[in-house]
Protein backbone atom coordinates (compact mmCIF):
# COMPACT_ATOMS: atom_id res chain seq x y z
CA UNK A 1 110.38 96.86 83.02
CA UNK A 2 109.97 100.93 83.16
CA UNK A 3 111.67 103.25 81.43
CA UNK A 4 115.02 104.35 83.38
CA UNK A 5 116.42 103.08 86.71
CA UNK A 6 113.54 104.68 88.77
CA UNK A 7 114.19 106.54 92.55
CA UNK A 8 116.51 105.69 95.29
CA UNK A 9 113.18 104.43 97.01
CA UNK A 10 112.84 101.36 94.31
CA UNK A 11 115.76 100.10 95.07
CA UNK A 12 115.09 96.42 96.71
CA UNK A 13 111.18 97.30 96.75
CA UNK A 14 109.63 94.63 94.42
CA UNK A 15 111.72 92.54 97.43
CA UNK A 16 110.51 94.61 100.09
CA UNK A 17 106.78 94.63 98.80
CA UNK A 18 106.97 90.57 98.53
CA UNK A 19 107.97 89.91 101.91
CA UNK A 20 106.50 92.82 103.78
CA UNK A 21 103.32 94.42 102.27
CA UNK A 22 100.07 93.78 103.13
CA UNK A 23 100.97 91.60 106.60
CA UNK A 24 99.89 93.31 109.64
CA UNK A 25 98.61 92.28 113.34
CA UNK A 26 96.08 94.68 113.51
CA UNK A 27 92.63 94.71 111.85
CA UNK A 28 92.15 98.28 109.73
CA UNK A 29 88.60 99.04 107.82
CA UNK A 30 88.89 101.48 105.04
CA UNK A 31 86.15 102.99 102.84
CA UNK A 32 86.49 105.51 100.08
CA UNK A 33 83.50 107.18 98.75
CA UNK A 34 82.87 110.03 95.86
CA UNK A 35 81.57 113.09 95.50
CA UNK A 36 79.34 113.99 92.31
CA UNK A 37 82.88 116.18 91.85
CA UNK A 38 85.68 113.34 91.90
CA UNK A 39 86.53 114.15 95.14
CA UNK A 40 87.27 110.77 97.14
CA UNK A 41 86.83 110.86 100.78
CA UNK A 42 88.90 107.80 102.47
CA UNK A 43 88.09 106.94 105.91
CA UNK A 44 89.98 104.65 107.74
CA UNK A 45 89.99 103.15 111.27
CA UNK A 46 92.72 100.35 112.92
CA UNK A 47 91.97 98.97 115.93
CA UNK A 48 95.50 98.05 118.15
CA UNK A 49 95.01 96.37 121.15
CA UNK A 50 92.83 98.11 123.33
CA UNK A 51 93.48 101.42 121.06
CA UNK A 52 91.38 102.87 117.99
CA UNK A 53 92.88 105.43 115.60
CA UNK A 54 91.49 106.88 113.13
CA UNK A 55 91.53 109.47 109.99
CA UNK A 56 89.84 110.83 107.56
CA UNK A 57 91.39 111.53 103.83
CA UNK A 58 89.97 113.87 100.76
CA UNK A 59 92.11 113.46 97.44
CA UNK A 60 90.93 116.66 95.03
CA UNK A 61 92.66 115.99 91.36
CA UNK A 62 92.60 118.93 88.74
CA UNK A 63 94.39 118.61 85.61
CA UNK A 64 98.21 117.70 86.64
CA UNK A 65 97.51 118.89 90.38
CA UNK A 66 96.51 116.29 93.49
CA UNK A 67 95.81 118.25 96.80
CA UNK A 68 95.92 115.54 99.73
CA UNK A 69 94.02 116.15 103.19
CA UNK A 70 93.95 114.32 106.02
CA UNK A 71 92.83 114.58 109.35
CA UNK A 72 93.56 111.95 112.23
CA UNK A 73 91.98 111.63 116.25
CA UNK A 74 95.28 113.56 117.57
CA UNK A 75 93.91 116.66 115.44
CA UNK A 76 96.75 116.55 113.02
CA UNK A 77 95.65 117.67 109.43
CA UNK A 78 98.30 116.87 106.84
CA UNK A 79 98.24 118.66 103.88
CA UNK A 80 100.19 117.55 100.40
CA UNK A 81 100.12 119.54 97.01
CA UNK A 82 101.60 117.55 94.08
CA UNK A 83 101.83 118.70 91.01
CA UNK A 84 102.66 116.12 88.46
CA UNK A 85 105.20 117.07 85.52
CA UNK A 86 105.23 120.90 85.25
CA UNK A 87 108.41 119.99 83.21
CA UNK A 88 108.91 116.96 81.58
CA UNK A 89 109.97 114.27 84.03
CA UNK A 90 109.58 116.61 86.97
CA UNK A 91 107.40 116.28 89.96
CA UNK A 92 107.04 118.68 92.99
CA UNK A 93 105.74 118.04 95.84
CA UNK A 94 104.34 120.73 98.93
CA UNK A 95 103.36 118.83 102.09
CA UNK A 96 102.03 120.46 105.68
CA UNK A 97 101.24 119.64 109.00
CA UNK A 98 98.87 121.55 111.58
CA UNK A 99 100.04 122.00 114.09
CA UNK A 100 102.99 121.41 113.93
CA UNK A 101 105.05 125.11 112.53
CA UNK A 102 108.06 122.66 111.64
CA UNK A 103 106.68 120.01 108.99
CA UNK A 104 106.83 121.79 106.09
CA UNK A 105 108.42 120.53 103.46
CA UNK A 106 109.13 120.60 99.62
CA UNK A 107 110.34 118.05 97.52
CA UNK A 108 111.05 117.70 93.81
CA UNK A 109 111.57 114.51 91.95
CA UNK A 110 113.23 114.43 88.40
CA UNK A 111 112.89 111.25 86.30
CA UNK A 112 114.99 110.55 83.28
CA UNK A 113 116.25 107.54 80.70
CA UNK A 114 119.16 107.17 82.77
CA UNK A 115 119.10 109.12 86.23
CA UNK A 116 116.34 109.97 89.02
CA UNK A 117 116.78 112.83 91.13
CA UNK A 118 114.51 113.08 94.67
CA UNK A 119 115.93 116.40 97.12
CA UNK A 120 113.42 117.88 99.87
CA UNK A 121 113.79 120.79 102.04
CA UNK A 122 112.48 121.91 105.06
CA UNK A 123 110.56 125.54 105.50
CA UNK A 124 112.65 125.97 109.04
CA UNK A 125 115.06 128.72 109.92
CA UNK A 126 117.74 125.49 109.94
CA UNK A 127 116.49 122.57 108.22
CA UNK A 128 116.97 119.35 107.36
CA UNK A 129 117.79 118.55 103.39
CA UNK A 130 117.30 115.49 101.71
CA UNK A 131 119.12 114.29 98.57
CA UNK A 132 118.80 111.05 96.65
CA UNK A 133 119.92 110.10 92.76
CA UNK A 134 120.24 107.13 90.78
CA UNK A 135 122.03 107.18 87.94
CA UNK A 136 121.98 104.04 85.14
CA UNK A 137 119.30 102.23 83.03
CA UNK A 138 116.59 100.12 83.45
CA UNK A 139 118.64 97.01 83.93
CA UNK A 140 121.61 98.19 86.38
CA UNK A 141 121.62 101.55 88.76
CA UNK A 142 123.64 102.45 91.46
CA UNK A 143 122.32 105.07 93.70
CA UNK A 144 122.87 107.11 97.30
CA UNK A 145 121.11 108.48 99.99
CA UNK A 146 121.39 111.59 102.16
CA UNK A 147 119.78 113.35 104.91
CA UNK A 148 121.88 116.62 106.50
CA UNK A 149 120.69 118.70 109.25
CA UNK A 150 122.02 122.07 108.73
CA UNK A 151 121.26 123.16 112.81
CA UNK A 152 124.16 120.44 113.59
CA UNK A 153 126.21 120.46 110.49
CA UNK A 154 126.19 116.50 110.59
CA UNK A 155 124.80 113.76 108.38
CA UNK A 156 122.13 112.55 109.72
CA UNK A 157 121.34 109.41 107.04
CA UNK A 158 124.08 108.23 104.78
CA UNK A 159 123.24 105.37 102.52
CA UNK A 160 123.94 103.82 98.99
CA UNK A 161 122.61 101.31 96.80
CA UNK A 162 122.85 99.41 93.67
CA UNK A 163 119.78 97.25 92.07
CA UNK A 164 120.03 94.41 88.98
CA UNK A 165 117.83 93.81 86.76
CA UNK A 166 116.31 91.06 84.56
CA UNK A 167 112.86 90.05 83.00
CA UNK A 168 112.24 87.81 85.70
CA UNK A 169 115.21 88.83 88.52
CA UNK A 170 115.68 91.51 90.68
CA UNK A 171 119.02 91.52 93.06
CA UNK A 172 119.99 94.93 95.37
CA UNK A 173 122.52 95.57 97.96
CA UNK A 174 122.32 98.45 99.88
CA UNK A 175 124.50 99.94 102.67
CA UNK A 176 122.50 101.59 105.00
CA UNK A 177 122.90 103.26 109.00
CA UNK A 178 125.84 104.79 107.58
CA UNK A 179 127.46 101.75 106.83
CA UNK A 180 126.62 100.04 110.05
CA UNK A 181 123.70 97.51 108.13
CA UNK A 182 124.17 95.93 105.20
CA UNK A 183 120.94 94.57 103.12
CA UNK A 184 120.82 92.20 100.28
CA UNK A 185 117.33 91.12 98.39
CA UNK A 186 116.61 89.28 95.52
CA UNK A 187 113.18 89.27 94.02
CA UNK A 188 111.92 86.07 91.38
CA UNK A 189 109.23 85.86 89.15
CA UNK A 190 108.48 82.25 88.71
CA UNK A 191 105.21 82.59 86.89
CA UNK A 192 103.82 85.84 85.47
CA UNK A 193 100.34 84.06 84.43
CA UNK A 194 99.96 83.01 88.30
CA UNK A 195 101.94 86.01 89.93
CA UNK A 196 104.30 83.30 91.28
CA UNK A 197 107.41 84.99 92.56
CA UNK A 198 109.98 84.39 95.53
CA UNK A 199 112.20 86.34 96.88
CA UNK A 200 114.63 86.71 100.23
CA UNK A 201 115.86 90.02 102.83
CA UNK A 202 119.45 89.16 103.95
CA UNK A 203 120.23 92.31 106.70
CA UNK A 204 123.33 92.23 108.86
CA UNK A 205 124.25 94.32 111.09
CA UNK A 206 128.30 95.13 111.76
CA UNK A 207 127.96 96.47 115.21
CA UNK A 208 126.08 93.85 116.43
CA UNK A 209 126.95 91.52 114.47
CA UNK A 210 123.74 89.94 113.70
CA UNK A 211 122.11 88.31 110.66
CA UNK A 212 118.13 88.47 110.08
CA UNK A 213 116.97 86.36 106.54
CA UNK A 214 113.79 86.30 105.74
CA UNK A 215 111.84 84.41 103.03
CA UNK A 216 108.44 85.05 101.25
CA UNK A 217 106.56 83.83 98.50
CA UNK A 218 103.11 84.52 96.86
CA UNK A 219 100.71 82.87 94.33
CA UNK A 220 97.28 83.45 92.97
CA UNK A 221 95.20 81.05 93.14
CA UNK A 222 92.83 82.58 90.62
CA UNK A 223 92.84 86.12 89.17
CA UNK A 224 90.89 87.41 92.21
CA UNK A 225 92.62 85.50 95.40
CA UNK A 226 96.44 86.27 96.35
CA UNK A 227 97.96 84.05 98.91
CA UNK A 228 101.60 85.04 100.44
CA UNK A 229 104.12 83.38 103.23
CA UNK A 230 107.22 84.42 104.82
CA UNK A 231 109.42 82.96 107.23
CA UNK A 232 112.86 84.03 109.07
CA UNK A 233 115.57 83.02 110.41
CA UNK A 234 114.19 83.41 114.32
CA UNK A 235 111.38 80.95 113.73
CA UNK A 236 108.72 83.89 112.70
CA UNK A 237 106.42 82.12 109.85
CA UNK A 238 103.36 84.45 108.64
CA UNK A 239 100.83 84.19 105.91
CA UNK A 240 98.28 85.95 104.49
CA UNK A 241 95.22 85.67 101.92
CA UNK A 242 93.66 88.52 99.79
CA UNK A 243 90.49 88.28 98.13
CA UNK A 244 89.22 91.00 95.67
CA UNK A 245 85.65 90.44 96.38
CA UNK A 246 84.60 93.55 93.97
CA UNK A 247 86.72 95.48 91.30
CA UNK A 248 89.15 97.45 93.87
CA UNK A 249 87.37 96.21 97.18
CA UNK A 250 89.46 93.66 99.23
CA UNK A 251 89.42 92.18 102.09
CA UNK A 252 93.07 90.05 103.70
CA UNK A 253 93.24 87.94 106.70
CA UNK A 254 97.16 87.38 108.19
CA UNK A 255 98.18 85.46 110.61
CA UNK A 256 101.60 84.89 112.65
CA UNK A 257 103.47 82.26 114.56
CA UNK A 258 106.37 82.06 116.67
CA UNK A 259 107.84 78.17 115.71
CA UNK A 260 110.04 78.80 118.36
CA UNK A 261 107.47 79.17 121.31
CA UNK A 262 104.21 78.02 119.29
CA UNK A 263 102.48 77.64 122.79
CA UNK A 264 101.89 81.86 122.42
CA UNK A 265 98.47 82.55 120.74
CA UNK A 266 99.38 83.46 116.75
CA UNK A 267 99.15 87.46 115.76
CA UNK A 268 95.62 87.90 113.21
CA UNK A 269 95.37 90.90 111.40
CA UNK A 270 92.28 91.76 109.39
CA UNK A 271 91.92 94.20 106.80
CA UNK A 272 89.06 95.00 104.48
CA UNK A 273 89.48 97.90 101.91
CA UNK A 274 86.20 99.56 100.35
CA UNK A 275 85.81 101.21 96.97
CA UNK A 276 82.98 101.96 94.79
């Protein structure tokens, strides 16, 4: 376990990162190069239906600084500047995108043995600030999460958490659509040796008045080969299988079914991830 109770954004993502990670319908190439430098160049394509997007990515690192570049088929270049504890604990973060005069943004995240702080600002005449904190230990935290838009003067995301947790457990509730959806996860290692682990996404919603569960698992077969499986409660069983083929080069073939009308063709998704 880390040192201190971590960001609002860990809250239920060990859970999150079980169930949901890596499973996709599409089929994505990536390849990362570098330059004599160490500057990595990432380019990456997805193919979605009949449509093909793609981007290209340069990561520059100097000292505690990581500038971020990427440009995508829509023109878009997004720019992030990090800069990686100019105070102890302290991370701030500049991010940028062209076109668009609107999307700039800073953000500074504060770590410590028993709180983490994340706030962001937008560079607008009225903008939109962001607040999270988490205040406890490496075992229990309870945390909340804001969003207010000073143009209307209203909350525009109002949510609070609270995570558990053990050597080998890892239970969160969280509150979220200002109060309209309530989540519950719980996260198991079974085996550390053969990253065994189970864990289940309990969501209900109070307006509608629905229940989604979902259920995943995941196992290595050997040090190199991951495999993972899901289901839900509306008959939506998936699974997946993730070979590193080189040190940091993988390639993962998912698939899903509908139990519930298994005459439709199953969803693959293919995704193979270069590095030198």
């Amino acid at each position: 376990m880390g040192k201190g109770p971590g960001l609002y954004s860990d809250i239920g993502k060990r859970a999150r990162d079980l169930i949901y990670k890596d499973y996709q319908s599409d089929h994505k190439f990536t390849v990362t190069t570098y330059t004599s430098t160490g500057v990595a160049i990432t380019s990456t394509g997805i193919k979605k239906g009949e449509l093909f997007l793609a981007d290209v990515s340069t990561q520059l690192k100097n000292k505690n600084i990581t500038t971020d570049i990427k440009v995508d088929t829509n023109s878009n270049l997004l720019a992030t500047v990090t800069v990686d504890e100019p105070a102890p604990g302290l991370k701030t973060i500049f991010s940028f995108i062209i076109p668009d005069q609107r999307s700039g943004k800073v953000e500074l995240q504060y770590q410590h043995e028993y709180a983490g702080i994340s706030t962001s600002i937008g560079l607008t005449a009225n903008p939109i600030v962001n607040f999270s904190g988490v205040v406890g230990n490496n075992a229990l935290s309870l945390g909340t999460d804001l969003s207010f838009d000073t143009a209307s003067g209203n909350f525009t995301k109002l949510n609070a958490g609270l995570s558990y947790t053990l050597s080998d457990l890892i239970a969160s509730l969280t509150v979220n659509d200002k109060g309209d959806t309530l989540n519950a996860s719980y996260y198991h290692t079974v085996s550390p040796l053969t990253s065994t682990a189970v864990g289940a996404e309990l969501s209900h919603s109070f307006s509608s008045n629905e229940n989604t569960l979902t259920i995943g698992t995941q196992h290595a077969l050997d040090p190199l080969t991951l495999v993972k499986a899901r289901v839900n409660n509306y008959g939506r069983a998936s699974a997946l299988i993730q070979h590193e083929w080189r040190p940091k080069s993988l390639f993962t073939i998912s698939g899903e079914v509908d139990t519930r009308a298994i005459e439709k063709s199953a969803k693959i998704g293919l995704a193979l991830a270069l590095k030198p």
